[in-house]
PDB file of N, CA and C in Angstrom:
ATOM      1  N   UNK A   1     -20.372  14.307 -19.124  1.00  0.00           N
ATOM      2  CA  UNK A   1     -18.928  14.152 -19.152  1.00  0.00           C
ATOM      3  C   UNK A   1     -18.288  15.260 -18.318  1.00  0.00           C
ATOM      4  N   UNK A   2     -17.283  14.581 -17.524  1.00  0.00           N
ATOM      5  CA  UNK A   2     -16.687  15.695 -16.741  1.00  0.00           C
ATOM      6  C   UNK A   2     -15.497  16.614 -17.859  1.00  0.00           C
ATOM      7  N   UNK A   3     -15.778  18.072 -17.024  1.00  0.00           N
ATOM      8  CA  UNK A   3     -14.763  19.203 -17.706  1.00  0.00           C
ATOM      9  C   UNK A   3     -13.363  19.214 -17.732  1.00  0.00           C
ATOM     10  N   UNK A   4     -13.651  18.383 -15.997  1.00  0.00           N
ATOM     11  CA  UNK A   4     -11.749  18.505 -15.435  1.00  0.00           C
ATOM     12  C   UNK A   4     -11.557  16.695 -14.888  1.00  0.00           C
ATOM     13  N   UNK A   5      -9.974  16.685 -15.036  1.00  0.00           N
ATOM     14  CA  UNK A   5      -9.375  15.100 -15.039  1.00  0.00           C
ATOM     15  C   UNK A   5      -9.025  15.612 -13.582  1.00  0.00           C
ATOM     16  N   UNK A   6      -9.598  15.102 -12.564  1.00  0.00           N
ATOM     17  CA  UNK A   6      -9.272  14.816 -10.701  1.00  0.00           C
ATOM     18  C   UNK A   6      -8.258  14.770 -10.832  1.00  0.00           C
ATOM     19  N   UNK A   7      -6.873  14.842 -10.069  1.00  0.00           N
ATOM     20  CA  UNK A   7      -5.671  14.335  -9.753  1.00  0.00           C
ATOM     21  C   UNK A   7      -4.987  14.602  -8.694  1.00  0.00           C
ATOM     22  N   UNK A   8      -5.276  13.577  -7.795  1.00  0.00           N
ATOM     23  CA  UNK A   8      -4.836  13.883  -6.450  1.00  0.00           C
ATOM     24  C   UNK A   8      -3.536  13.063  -6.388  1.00  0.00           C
ATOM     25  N   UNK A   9      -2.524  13.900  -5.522  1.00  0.00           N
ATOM     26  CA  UNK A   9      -1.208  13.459  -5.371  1.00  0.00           C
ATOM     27  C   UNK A   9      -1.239  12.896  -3.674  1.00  0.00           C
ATOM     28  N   UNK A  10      -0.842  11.876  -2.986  1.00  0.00           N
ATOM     29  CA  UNK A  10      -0.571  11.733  -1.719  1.00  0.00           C
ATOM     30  C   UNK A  10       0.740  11.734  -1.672  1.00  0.00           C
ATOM     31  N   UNK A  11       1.084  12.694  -0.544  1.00  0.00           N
ATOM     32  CA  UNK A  11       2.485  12.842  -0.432  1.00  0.00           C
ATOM     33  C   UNK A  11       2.857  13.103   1.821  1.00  0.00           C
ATOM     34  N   UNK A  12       3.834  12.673   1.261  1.00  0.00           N
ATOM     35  CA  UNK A  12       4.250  12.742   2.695  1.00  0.00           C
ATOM     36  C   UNK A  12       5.403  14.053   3.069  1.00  0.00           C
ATOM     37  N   UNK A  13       5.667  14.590   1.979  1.00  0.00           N
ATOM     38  CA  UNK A  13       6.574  15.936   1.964  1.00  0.00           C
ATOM     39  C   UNK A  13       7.656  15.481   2.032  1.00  0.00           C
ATOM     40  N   UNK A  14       8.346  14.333   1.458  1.00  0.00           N
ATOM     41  CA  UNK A  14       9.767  13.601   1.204  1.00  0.00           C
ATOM     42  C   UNK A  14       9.989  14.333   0.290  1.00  0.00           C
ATOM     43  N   UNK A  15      11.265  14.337  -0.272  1.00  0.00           N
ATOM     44  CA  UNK A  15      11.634  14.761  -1.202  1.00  0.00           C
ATOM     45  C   UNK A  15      11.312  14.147  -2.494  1.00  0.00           C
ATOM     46  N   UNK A  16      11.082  12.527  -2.493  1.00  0.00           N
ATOM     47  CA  UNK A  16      10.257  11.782  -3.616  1.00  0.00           C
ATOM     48  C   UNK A  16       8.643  12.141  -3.832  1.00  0.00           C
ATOM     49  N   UNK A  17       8.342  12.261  -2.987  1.00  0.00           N
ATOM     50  CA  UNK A  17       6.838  12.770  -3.356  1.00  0.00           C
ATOM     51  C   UNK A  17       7.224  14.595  -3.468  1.00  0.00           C
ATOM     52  N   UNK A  18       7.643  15.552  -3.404  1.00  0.00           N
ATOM     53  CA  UNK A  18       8.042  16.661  -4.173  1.00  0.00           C
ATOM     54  C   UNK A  18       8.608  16.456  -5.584  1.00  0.00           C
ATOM     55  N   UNK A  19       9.069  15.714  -5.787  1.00  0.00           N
ATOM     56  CA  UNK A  19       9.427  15.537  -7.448  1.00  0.00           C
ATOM     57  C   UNK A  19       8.056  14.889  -8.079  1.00  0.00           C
ATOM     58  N   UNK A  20       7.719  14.519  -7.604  1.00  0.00           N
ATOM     59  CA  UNK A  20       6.396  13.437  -8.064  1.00  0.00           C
ATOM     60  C   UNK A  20       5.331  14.776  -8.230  1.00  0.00           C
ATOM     61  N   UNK A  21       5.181  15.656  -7.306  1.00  0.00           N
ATOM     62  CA  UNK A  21       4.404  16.819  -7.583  1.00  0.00           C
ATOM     63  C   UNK A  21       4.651  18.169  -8.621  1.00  0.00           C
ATOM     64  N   UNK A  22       6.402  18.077  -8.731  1.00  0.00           N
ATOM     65  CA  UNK A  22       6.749  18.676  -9.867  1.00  0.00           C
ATOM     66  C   UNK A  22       6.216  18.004 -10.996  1.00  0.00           C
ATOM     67  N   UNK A  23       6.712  16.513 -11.369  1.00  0.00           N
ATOM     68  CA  UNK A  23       6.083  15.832 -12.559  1.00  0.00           C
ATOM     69  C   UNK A  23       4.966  16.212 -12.749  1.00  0.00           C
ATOM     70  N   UNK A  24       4.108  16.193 -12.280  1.00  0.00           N
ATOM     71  CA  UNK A  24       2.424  16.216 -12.285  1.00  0.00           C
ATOM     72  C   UNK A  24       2.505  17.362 -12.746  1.00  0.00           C
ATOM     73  N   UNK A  25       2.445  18.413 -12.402  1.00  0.00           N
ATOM     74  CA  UNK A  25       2.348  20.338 -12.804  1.00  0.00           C
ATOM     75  C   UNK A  25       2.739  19.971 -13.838  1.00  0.00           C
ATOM     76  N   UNK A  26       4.142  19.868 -13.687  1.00  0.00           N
ATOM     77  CA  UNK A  26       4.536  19.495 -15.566  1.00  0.00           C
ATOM     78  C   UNK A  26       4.048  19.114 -16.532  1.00  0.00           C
ATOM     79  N   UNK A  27       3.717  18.220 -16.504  1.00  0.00           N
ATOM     80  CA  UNK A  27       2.749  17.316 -17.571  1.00  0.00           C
ATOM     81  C   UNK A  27       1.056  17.527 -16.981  1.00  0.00           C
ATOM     82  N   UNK A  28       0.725  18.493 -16.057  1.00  0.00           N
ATOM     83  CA  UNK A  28      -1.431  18.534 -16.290  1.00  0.00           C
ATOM     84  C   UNK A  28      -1.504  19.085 -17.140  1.00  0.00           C
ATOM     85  N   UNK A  29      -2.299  19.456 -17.780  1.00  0.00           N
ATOM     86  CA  UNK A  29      -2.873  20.060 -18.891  1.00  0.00           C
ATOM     87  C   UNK A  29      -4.313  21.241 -18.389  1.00  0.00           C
ATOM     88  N   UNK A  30      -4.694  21.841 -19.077  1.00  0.00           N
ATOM     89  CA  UNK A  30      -5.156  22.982 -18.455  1.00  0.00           C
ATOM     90  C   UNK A  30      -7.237  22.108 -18.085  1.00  0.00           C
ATOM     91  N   UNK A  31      -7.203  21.155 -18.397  1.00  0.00           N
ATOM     92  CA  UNK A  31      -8.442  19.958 -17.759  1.00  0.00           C
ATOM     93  C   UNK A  31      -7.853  19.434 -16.588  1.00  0.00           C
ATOM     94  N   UNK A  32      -7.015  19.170 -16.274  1.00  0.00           N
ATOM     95  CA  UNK A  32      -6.279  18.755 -14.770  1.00  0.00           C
ATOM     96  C   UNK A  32      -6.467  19.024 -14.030  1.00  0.00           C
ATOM     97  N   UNK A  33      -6.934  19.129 -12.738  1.00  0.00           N
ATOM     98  CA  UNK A  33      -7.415  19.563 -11.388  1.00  0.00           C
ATOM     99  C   UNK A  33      -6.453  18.504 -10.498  1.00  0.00           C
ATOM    100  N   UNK A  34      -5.509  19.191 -10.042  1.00  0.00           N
ATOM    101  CA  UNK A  34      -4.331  18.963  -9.223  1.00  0.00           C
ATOM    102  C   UNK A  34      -4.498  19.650  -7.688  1.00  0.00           C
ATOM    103  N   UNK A  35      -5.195  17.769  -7.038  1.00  0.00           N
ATOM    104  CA  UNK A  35      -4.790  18.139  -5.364  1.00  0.00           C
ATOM    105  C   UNK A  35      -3.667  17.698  -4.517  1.00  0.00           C
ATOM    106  N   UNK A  36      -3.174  18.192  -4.016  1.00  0.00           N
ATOM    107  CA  UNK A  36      -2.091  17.754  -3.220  1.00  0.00           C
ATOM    108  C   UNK A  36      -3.065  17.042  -2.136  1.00  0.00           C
ATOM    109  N   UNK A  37      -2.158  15.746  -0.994  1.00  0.00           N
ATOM    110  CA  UNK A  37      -2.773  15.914  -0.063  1.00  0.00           C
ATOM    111  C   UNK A  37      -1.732  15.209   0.947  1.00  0.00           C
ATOM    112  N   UNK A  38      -1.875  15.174   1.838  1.00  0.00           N
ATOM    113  CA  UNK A  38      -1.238  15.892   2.622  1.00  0.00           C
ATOM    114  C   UNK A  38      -1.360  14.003   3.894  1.00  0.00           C
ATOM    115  N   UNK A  39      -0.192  13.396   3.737  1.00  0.00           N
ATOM    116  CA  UNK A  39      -0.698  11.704   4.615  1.00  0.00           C
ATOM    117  C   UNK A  39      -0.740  12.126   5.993  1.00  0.00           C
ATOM    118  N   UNK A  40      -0.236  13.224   6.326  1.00  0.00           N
ATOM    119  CA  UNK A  40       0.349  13.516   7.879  1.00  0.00           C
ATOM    120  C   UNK A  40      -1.177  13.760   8.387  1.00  0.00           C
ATOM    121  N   UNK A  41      -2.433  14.131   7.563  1.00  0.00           N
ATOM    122  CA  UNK A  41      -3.938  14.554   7.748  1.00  0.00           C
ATOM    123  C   UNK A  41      -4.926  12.913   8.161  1.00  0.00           C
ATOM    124  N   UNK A  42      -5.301  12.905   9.280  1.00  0.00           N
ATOM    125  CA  UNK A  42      -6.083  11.650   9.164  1.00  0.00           C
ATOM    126  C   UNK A  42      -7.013  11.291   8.472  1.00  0.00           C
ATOM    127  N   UNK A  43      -7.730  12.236   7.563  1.00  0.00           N
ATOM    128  CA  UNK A  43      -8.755  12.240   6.744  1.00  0.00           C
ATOM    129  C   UNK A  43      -7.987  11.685   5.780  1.00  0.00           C
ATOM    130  N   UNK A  44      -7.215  12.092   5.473  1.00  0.00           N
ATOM    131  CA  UNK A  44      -6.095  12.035   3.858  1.00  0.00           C
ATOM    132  C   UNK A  44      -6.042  10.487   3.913  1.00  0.00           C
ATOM    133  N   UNK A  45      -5.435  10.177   5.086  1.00  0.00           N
ATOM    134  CA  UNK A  45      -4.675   8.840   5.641  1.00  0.00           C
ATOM    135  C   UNK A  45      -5.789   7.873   5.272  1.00  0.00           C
ATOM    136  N   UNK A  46      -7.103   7.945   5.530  1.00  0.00           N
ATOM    137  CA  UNK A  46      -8.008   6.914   5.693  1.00  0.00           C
ATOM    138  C   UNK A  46      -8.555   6.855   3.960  1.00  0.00           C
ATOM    139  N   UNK A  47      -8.629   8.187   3.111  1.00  0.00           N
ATOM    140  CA  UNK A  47      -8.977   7.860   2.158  1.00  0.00           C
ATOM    141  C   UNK A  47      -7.796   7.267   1.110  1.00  0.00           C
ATOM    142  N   UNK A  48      -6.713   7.375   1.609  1.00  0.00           N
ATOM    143  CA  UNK A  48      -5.348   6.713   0.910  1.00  0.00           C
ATOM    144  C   UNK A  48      -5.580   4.837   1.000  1.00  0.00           C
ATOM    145  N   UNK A  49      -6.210   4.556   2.359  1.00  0.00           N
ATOM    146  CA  UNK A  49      -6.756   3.521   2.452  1.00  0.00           C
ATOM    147  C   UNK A  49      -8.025   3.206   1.801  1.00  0.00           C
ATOM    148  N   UNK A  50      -8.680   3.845   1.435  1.00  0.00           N
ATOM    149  CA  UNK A  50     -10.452   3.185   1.048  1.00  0.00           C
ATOM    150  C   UNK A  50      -9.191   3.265  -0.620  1.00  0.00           C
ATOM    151  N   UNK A  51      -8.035   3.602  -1.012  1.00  0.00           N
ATOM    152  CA  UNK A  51      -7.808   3.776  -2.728  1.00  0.00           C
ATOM    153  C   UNK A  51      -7.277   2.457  -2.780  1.00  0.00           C
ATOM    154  N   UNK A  52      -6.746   1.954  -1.376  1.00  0.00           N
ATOM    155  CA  UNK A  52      -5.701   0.707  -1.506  1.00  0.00           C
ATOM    156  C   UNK A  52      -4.288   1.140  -1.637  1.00  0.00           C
ATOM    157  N   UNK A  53      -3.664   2.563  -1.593  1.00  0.00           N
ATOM    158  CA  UNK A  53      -2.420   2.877  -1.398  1.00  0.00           C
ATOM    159  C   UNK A  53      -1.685   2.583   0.023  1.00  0.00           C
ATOM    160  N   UNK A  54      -0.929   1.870  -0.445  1.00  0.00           N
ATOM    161  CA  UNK A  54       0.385   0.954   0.038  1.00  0.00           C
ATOM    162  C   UNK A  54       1.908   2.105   0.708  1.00  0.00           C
ATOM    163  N   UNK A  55       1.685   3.029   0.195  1.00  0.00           N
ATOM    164  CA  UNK A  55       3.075   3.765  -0.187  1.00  0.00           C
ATOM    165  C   UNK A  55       3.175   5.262  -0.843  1.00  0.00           C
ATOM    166  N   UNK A  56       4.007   5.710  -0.480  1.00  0.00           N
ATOM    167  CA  UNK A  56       3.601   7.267  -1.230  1.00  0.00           C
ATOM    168  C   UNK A  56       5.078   7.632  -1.690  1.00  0.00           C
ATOM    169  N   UNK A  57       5.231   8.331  -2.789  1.00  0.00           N
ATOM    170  CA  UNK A  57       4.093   9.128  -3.708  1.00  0.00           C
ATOM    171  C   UNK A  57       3.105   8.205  -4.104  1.00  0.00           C
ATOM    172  N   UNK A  58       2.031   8.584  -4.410  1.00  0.00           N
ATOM    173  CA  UNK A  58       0.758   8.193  -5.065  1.00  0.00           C
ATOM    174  C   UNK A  58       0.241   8.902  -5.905  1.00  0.00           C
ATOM    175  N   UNK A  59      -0.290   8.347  -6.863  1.00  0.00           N
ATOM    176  CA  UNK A  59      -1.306   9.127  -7.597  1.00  0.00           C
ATOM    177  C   UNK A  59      -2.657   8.592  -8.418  1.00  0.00           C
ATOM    178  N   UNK A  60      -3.879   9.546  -7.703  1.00  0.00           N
ATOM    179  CA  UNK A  60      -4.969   9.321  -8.344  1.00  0.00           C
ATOM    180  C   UNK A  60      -5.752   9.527  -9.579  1.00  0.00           C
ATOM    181  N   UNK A  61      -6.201   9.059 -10.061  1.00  0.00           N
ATOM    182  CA  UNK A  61      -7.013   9.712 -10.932  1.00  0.00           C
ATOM    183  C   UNK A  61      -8.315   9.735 -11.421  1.00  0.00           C
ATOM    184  N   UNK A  62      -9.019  10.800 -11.508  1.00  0.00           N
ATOM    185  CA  UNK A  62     -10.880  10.403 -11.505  1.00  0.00           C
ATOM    186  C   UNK A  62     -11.001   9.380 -10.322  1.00  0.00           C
ATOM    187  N   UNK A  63     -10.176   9.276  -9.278  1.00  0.00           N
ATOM    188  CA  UNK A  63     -10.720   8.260  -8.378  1.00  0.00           C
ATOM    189  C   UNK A  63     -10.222   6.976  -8.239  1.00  0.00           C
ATOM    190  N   UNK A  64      -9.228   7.021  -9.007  1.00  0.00           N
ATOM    191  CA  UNK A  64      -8.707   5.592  -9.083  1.00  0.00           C
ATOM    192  C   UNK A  64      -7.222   5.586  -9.361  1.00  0.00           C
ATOM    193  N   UNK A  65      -7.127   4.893  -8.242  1.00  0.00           N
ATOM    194  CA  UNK A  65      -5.004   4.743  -7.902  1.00  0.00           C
ATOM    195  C   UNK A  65      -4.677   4.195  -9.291  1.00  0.00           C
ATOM    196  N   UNK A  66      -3.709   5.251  -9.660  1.00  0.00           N
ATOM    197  CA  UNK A  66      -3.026   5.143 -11.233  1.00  0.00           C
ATOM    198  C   UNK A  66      -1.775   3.797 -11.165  1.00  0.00           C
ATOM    199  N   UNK A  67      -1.800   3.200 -12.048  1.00  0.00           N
ATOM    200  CA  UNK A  67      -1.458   1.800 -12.334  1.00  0.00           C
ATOM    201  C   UNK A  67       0.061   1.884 -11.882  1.00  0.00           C
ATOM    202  N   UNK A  68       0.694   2.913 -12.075  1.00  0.00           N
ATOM    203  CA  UNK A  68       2.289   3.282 -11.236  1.00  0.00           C
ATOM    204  C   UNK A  68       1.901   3.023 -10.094  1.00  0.00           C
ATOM    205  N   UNK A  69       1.156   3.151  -9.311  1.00  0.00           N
ATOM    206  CA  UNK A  69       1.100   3.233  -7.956  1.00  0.00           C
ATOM    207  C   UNK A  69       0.574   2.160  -7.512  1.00  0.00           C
ATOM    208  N   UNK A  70       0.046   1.237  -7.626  1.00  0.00           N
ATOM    209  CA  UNK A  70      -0.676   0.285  -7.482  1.00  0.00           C
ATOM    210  C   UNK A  70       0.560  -1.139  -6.800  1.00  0.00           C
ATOM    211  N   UNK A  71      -0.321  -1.952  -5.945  1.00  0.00           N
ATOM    212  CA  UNK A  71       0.785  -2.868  -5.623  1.00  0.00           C
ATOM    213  C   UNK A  71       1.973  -2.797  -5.019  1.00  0.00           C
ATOM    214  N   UNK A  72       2.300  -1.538  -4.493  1.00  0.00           N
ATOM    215  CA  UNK A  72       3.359  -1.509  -3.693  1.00  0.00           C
ATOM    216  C   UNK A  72       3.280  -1.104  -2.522  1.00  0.00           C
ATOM    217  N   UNK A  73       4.544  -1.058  -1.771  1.00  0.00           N
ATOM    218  CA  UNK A  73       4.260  -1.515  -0.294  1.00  0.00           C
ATOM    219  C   UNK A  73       5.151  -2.355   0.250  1.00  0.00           C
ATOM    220  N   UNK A  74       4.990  -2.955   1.912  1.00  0.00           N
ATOM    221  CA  UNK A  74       6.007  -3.732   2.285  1.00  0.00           C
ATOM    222  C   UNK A  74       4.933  -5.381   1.739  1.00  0.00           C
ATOM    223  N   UNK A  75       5.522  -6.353   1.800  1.00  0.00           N
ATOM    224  CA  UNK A  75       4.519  -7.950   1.008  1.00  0.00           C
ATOM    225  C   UNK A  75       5.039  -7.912   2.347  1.00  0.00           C
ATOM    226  N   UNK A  76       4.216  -9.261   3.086  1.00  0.00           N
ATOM    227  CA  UNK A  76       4.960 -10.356   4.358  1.00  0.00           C
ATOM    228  C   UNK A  76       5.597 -11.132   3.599  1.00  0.00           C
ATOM    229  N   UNK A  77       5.093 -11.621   2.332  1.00  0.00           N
ATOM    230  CA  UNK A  77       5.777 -12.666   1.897  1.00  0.00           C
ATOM    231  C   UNK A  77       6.956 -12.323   1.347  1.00  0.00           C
ATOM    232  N   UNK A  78       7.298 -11.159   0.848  1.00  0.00           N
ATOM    233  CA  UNK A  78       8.567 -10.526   0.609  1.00  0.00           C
ATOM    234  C   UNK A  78       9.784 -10.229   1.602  1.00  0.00           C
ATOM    235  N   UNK A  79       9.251  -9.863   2.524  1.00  0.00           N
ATOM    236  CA  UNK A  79       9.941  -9.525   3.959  1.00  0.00           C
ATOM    237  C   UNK A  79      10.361 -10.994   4.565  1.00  0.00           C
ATOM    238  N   UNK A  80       9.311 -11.433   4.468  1.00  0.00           N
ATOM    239  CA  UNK A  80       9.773 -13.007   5.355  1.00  0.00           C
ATOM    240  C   UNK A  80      10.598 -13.756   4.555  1.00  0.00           C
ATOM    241  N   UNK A  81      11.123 -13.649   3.003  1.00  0.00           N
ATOM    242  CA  UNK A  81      11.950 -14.129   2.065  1.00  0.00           C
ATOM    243  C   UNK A  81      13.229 -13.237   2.300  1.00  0.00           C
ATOM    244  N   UNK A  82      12.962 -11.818   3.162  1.00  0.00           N
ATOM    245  CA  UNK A  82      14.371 -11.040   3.053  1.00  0.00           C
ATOM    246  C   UNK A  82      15.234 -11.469   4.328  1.00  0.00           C
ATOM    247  N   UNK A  83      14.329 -12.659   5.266  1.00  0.00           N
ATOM    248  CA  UNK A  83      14.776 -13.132   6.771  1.00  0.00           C
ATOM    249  C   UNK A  83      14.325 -12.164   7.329  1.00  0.00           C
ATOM    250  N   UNK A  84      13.107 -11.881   7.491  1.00  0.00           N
ATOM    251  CA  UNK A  84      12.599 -11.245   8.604  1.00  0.00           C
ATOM    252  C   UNK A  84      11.774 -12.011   9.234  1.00  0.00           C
ATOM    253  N   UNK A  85      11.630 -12.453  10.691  1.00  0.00           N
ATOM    254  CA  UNK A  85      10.996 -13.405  11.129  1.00  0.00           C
ATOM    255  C   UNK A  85      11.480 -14.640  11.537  1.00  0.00           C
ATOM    256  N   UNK A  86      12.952 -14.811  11.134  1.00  0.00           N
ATOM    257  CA  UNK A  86      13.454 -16.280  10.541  1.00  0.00           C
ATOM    258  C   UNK A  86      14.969 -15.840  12.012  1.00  0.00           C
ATOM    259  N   UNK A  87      14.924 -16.888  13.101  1.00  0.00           N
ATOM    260  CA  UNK A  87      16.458 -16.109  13.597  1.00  0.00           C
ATOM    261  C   UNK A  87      17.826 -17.172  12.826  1.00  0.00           C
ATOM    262  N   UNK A  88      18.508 -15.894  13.446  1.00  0.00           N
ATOM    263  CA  UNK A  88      19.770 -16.315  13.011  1.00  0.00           C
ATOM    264  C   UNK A  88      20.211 -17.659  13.587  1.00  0.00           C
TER     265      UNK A  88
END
């Protein structure tokens, strides 16, 4: 059994992903292992992709995109319902 709970934050240094990194500090607990990381990094970027993150803030945990984070993003099928694609 692991000692410490992983928790990686992807952030893009918006001001929404800075509150999202306050939350986190706030609420880890002293088992928490809190990484920032950093999307502007191409390494970061590609493993934001192997998680399936759509969008940032993000957050991981033990390895696995936490259920807040999950599913979002731009849809086509959403966009093409907002008239994108469609002319005037």
């Amino acid at each position: 059994m692991n000692a410490t709970r992983k928790i990686e934050v992807f952030s893009a240094g918006c001001v929404l992903c800075e509150d999202t990194i306050t939350l986190i500090n706030q609420i880890a607990c002293p088992s928490c292992e809190v990484e920032i990381l950093d999307m502007h990094k191409p390494e970061v970027s590609k493993k934001a992709r192997r998680y399936g993150i759509r969008s940032v803030p993000a957050v991981a945990v033990d390895g696995k995109l936490a259920d807040c984070c999950a599913g979002r993003g731009p849809d086509e099928t959403q966009l093409r319902a907002a008239g994108i694609g469609t002319p005037l």
